[in-house]
Protein backbone atom coordinates (compact mmCIF):
# COMPACT_ATOMS: atom_id res chain seq x y z
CA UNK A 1 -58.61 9.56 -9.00
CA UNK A 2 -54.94 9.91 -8.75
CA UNK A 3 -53.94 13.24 -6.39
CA UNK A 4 -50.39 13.92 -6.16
CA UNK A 5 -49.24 16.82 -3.17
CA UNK A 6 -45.89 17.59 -2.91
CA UNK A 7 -44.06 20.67 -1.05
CA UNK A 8 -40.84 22.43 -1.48
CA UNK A 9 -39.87 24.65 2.02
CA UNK A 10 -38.65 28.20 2.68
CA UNK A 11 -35.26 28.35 3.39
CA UNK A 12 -32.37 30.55 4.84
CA UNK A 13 -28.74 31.35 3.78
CA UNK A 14 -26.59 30.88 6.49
CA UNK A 15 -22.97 31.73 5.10
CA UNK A 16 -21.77 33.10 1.50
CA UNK A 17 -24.63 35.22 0.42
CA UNK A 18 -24.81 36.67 -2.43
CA UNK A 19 -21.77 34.74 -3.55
CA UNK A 20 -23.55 32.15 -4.92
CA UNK A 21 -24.34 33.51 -8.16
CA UNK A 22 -20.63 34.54 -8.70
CA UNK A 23 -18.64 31.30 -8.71
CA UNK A 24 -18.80 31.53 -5.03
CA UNK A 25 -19.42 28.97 -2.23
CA UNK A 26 -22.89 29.04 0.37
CA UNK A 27 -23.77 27.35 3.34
CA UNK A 28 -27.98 27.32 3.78
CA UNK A 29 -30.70 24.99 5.86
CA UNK A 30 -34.42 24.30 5.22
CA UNK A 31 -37.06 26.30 7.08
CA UNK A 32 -39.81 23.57 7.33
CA UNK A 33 -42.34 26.42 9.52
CA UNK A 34 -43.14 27.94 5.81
CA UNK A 35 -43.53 25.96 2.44
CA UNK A 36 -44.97 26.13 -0.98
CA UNK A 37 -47.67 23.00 -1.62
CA UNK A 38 -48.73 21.92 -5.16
CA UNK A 39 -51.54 19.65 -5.69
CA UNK A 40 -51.73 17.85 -8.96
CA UNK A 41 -54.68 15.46 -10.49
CA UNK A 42 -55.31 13.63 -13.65
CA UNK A 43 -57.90 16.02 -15.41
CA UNK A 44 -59.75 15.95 -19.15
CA UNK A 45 -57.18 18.40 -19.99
CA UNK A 46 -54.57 20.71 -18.76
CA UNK A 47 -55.44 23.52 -16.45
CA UNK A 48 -53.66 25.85 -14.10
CA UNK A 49 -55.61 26.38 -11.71
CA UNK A 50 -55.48 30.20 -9.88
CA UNK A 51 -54.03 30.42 -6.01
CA UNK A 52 -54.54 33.09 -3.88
CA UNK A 53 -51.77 35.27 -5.07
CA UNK A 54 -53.25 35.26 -8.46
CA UNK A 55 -56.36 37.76 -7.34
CA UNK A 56 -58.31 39.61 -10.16
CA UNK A 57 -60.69 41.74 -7.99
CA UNK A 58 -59.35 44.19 -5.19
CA UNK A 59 -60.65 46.38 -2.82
CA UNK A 60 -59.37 49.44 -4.48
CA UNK A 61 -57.05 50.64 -7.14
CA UNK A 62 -54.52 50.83 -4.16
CA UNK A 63 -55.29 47.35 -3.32
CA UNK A 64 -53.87 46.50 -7.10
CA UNK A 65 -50.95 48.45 -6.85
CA UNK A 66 -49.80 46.58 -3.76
CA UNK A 67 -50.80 43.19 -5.35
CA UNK A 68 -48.58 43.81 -8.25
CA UNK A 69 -45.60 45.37 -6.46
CA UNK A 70 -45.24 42.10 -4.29
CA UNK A 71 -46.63 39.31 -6.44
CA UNK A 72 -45.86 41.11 -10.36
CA UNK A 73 -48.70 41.16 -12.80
CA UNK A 74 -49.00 37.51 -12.65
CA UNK A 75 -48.78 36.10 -9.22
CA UNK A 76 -47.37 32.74 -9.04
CA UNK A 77 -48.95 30.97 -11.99
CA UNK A 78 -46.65 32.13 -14.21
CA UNK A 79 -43.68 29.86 -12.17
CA UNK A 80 -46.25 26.96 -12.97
CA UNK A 81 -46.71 27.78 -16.26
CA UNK A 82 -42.93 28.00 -16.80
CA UNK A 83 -41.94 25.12 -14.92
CA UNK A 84 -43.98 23.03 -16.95
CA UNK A 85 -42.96 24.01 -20.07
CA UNK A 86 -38.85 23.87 -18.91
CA UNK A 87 -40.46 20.14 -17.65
CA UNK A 88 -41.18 19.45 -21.15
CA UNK A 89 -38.35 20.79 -22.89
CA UNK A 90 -35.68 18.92 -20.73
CA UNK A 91 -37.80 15.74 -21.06
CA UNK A 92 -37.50 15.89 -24.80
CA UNK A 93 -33.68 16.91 -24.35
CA UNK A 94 -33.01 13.77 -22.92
CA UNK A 95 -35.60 11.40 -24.87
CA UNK A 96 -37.80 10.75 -22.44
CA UNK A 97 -41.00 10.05 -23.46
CA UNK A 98 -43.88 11.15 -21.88
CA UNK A 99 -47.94 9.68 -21.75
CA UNK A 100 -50.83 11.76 -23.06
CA UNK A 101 -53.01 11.92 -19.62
CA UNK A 102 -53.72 15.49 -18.65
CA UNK A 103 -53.91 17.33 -15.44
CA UNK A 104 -55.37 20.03 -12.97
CA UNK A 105 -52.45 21.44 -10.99
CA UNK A 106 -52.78 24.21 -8.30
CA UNK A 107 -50.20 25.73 -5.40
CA UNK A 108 -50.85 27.55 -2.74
CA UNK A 109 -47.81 28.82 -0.34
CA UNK A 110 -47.33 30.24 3.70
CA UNK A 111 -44.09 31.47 2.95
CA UNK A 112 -43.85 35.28 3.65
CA UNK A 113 -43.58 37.30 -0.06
CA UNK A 114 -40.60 39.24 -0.57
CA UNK A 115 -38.34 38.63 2.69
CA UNK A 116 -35.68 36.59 1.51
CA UNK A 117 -37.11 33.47 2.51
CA UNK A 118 -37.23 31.86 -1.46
CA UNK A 119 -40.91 31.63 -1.65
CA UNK A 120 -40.60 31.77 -5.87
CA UNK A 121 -38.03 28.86 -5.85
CA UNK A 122 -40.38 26.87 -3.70
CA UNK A 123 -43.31 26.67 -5.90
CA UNK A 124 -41.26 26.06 -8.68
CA UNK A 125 -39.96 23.04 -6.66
CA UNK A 126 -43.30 21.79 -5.82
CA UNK A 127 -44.71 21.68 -9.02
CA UNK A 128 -41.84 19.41 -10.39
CA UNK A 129 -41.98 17.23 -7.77
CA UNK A 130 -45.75 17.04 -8.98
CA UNK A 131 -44.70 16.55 -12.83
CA UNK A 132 -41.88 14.20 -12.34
CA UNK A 133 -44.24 11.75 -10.02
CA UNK A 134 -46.78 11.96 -12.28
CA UNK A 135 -45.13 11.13 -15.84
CA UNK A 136 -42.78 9.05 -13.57
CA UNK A 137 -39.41 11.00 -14.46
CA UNK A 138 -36.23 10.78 -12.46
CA UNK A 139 -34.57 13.77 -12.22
CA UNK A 140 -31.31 13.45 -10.78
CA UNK A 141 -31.32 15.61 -7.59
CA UNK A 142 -27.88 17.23 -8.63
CA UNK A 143 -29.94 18.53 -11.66
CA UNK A 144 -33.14 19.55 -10.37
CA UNK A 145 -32.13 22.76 -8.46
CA UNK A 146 -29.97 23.51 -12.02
CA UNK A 147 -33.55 22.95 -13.59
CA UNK A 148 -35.46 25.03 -11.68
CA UNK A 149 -32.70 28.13 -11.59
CA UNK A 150 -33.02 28.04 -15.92
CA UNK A 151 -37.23 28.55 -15.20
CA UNK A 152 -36.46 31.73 -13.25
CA UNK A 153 -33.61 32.81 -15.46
CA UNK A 154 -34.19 31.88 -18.47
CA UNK A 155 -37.87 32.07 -18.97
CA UNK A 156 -38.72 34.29 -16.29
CA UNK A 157 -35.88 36.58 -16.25
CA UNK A 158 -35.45 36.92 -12.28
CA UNK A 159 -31.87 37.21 -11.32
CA UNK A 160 -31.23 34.41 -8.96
CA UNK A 161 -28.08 31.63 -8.18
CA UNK A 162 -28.33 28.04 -7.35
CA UNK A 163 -28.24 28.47 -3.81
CA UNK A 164 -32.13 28.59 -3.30
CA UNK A 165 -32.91 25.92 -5.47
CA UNK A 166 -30.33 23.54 -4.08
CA UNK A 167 -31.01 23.20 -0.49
CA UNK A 168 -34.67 23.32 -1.48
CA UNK A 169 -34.08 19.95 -3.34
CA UNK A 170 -31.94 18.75 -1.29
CA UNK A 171 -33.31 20.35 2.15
CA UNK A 172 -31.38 19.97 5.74
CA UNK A 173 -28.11 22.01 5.91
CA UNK A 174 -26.02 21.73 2.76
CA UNK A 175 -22.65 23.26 2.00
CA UNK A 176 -22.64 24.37 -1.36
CA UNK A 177 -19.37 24.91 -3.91
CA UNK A 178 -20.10 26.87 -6.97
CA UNK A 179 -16.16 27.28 -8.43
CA UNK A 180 -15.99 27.55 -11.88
CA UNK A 181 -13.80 24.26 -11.72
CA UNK A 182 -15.70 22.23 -9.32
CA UNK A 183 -19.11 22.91 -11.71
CA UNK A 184 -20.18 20.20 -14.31
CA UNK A 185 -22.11 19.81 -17.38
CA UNK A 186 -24.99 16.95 -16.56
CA UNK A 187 -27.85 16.74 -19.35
CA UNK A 188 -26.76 20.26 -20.21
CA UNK A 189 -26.95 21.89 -17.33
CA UNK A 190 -24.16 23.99 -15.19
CA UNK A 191 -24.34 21.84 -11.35
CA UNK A 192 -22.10 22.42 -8.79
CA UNK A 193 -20.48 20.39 -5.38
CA UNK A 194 -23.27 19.97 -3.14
CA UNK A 195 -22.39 17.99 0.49
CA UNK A 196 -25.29 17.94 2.86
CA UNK A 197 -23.94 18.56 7.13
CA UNK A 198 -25.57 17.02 9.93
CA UNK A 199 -27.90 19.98 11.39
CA UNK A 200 -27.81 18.43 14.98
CA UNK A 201 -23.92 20.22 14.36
CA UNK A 202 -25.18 23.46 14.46
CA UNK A 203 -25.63 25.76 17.70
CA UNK A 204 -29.38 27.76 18.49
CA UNK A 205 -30.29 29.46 15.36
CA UNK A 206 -33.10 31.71 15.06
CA UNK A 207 -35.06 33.14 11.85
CA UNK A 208 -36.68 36.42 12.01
CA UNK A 209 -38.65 38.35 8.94
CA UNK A 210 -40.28 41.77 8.37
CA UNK A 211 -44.18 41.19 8.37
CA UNK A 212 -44.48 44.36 6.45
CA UNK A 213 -44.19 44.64 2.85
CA UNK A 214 -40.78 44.41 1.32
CA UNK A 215 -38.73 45.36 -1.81
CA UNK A 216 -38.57 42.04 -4.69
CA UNK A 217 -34.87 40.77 -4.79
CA UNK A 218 -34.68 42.60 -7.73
CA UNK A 219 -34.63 45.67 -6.13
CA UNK A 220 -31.74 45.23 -3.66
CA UNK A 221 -29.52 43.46 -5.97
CA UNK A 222 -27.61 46.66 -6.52
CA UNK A 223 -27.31 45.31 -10.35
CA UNK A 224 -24.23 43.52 -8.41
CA UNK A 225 -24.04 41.45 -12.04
CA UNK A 226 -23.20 43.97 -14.19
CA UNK A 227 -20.37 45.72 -11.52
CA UNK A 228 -19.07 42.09 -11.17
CA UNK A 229 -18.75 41.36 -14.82
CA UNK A 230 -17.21 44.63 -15.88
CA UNK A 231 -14.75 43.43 -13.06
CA UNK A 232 -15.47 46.18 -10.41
CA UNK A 233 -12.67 45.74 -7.59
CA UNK A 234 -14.79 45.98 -4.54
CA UNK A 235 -17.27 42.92 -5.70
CA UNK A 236 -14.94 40.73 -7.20
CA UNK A 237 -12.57 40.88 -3.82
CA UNK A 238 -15.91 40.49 -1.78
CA UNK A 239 -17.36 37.32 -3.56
CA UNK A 240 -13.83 35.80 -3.08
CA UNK A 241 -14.21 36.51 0.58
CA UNK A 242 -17.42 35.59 1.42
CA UNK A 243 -16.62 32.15 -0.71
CA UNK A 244 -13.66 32.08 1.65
CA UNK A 245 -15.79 32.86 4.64
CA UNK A 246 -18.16 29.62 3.75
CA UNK A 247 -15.04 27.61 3.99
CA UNK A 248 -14.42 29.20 7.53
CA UNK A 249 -17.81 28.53 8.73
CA UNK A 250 -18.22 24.75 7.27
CA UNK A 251 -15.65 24.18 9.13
CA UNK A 252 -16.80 26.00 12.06
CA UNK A 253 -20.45 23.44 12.18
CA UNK A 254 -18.06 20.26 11.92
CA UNK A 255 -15.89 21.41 14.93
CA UNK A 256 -18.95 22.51 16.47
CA UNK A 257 -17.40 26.29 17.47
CA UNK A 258 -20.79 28.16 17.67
CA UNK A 259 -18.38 31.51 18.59
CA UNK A 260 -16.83 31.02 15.23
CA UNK A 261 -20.04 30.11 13.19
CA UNK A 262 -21.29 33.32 15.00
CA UNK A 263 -18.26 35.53 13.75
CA UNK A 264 -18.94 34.22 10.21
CA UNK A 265 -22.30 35.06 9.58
CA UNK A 266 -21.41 38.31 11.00
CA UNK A 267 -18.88 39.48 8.93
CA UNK A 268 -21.12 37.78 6.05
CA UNK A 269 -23.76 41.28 6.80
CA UNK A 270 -20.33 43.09 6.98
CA UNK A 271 -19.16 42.52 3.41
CA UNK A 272 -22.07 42.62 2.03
CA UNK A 273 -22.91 45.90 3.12
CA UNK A 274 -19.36 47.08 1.67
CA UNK A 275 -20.67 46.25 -1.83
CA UNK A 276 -24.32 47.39 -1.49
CA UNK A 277 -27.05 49.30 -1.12
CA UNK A 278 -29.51 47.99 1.82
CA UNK A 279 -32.87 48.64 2.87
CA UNK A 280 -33.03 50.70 6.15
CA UNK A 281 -35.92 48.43 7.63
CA UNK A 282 -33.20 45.60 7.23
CA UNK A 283 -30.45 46.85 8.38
CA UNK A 284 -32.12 47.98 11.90
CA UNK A 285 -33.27 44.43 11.79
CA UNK A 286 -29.20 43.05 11.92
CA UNK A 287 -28.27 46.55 14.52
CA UNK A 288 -31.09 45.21 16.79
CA UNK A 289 -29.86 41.81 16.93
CA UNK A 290 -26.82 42.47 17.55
CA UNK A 291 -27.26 44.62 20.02
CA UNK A 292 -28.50 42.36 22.61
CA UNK A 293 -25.76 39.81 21.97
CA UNK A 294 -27.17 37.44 18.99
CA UNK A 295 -25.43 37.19 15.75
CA UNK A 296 -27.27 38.17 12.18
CA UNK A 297 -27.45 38.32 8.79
CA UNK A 298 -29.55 38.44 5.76
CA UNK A 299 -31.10 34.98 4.60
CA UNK A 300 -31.12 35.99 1.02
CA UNK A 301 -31.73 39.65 -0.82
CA UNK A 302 -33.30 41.44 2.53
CA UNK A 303 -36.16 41.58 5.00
CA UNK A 304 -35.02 38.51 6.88
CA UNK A 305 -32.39 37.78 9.17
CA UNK A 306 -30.99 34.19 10.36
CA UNK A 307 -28.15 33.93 13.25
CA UNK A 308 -27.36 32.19 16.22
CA UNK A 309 -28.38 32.68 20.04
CA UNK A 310 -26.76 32.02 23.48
CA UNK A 311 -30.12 30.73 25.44
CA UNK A 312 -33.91 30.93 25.87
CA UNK A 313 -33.62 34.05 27.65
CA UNK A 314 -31.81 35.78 24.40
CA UNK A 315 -34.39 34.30 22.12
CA UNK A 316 -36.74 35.82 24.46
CA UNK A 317 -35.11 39.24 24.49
CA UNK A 318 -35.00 38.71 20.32
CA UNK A 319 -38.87 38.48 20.10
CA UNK A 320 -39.37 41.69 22.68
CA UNK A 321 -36.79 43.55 20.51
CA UNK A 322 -37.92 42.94 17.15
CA UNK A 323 -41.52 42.91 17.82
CA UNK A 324 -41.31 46.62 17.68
CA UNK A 325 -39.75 46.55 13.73
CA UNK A 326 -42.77 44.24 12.53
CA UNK A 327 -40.68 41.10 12.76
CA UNK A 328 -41.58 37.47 13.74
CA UNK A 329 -38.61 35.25 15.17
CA UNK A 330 -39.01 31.53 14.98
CA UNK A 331 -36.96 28.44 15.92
CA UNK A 332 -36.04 27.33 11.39
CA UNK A 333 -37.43 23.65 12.09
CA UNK A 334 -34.54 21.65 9.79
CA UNK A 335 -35.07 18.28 10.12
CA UNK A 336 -38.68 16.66 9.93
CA UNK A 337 -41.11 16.49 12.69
């Protein structure tokens, strides 16, 4: 029987969040410790099967709640369900014909819920992977991250930008350029510049997330879309500089300057917190860092933190000092094992 397993992996924004939905630039890496895994076999028809995140009987009515404010009222087999009927639709866009044999398709995922890490993206990833192997469809890799963003947006309705989806498709350390002039129309789809840096570049990095429960992106987005399309000062200005600061810090990796890198993804927490509204938890996360010499940010929309360290006795001193917040820290593993 033909058994197709594919995985898409966390990841972290290094440089340039949340610029990238606003015509911005990003710099982000692969966290291979956490991934999404779909597994996909020829079946008598087509079935979804339910993961673990897709629970129907709880411990108590509290239980529920809590199972719904992380995971929504559908878990993650609504992302399947969507990505395979956004599968469909481009394949049909383009004329591609696809055979009749059915499927079973299930995920499952280690990728901490809510944190920033791009757990949602990562299914979504996963299960295309699946699809395209399966019906033997080459989508272009500059598409595929384009593809995945309209499943979220456009049948989903989650906010999100390319950046996720990108360096999930593309995985290593990728600097990203999302300029309205440098983006391009390929089998109707918006893609931007995507150039892929050699992670052996980049000085000790270290990932740390909250192990507690943690508000959805939605949440902390500080409807940052509406004040930037109404052309709010203060957001406009800051997108421009934190594109400007991905610039900065590409070049920062190539020269090897871990003091500048450093600097960058610090004043990356700096401007965003000029524009909005952060979770306390996450904010002590960055002070705490900091504090004891390392450099932070946020990895996406909160309740993670990515920066660089000096040595093995910082790293050390990172563990002892986050412990305390409900926060693991872990070496991002880039490249494969």
């Amino acid at each position: 029987m033909l058994l197709i397993r594919k995985r898409a992996y966390a990841r972290a924004g290094l440089v340039g969040n949340p610029s990238d939905g606003y015509s911005g630039k990003t710099i982000s890496l692969i966290v291979r410790n956490h991934w999404a895994e779909a597994t996909l076999y020829e079946w008598d028809q087509v079935e979804l099967v339910l993961s673990q995140e897709d629970q129907s009987r709880f411990r108590s009515i509290k239980e529920l709640a809590q199972d719904v404010h992380l995971h929504g009222y559908y878990g993650g087999i609504r992302l399947v369900k969507a990505t395979i009927k956004r599968f469909v639709e481009y394949c049909e866009q383009q004329g591609l014909e696809l055979h009749d044999r059915n499927f079973s398709v299930r995920y499952e995922s280690n990728i901490p819920r809510q944190v920033g890490l791009a757990g949602s993206s990562a299914i979504i990833v996963a299960t295309l992977r699946c699809l395209m192997e399966f019906y033997s469809v080459d989508i272009p890799n500059r598409v595929q991250p384009s593809l995945v963003l309209s499943v979220e947006t456009d049948e989903l309705g989650i906010a999100a930008g390319l950046q996720d989806r990108v360096i999930q498709v593309h995985e290593g350390l990728v600097y990203m350029d999302f300029a309205r002039e440098r983006m391009e129309s390929i089998a109707g789809l918006r893609c931007g510049v995507y150039e892929p840096l050699d992670p052996a570049l980049l000085p000790p990095l270290y990932v740390a997330y909250s192990t507690d429960a943690s508000e959805p992106t939605e949440v902390i987005h500080n409807n940052l879309r509406e004040r930037f399309n109404r052309g709010e000062p203060a957001v406009v200005e800051t997108m421009a500089r934190l594109a400007d600061l991905t610039v900065e810090a590409r070049e920062a990796i190539l020269a090897r300057d871990a003091e500048c890198l450093g600097l960058s993804i610090n004043k990356n927490f700096d401007f965003r917190r000029s524009i909005c509204r952060l979770a306390k938890p996450h904010e002590r996360m960055v002070q705490r860092a900091r504090e004891i010499g390392a450099t932070a940010s946020f990895t996406g929309s909160g309740g993670a933190i990515v920066g660089t360290y000096r040595d093995e006795a910082m790293f050390r001193r990172l563990q002892e000092t986050l412990e305390p917040l409900h926060c693991r820290v872990i070496r991002p593993q880039i490249a494969p094992a």
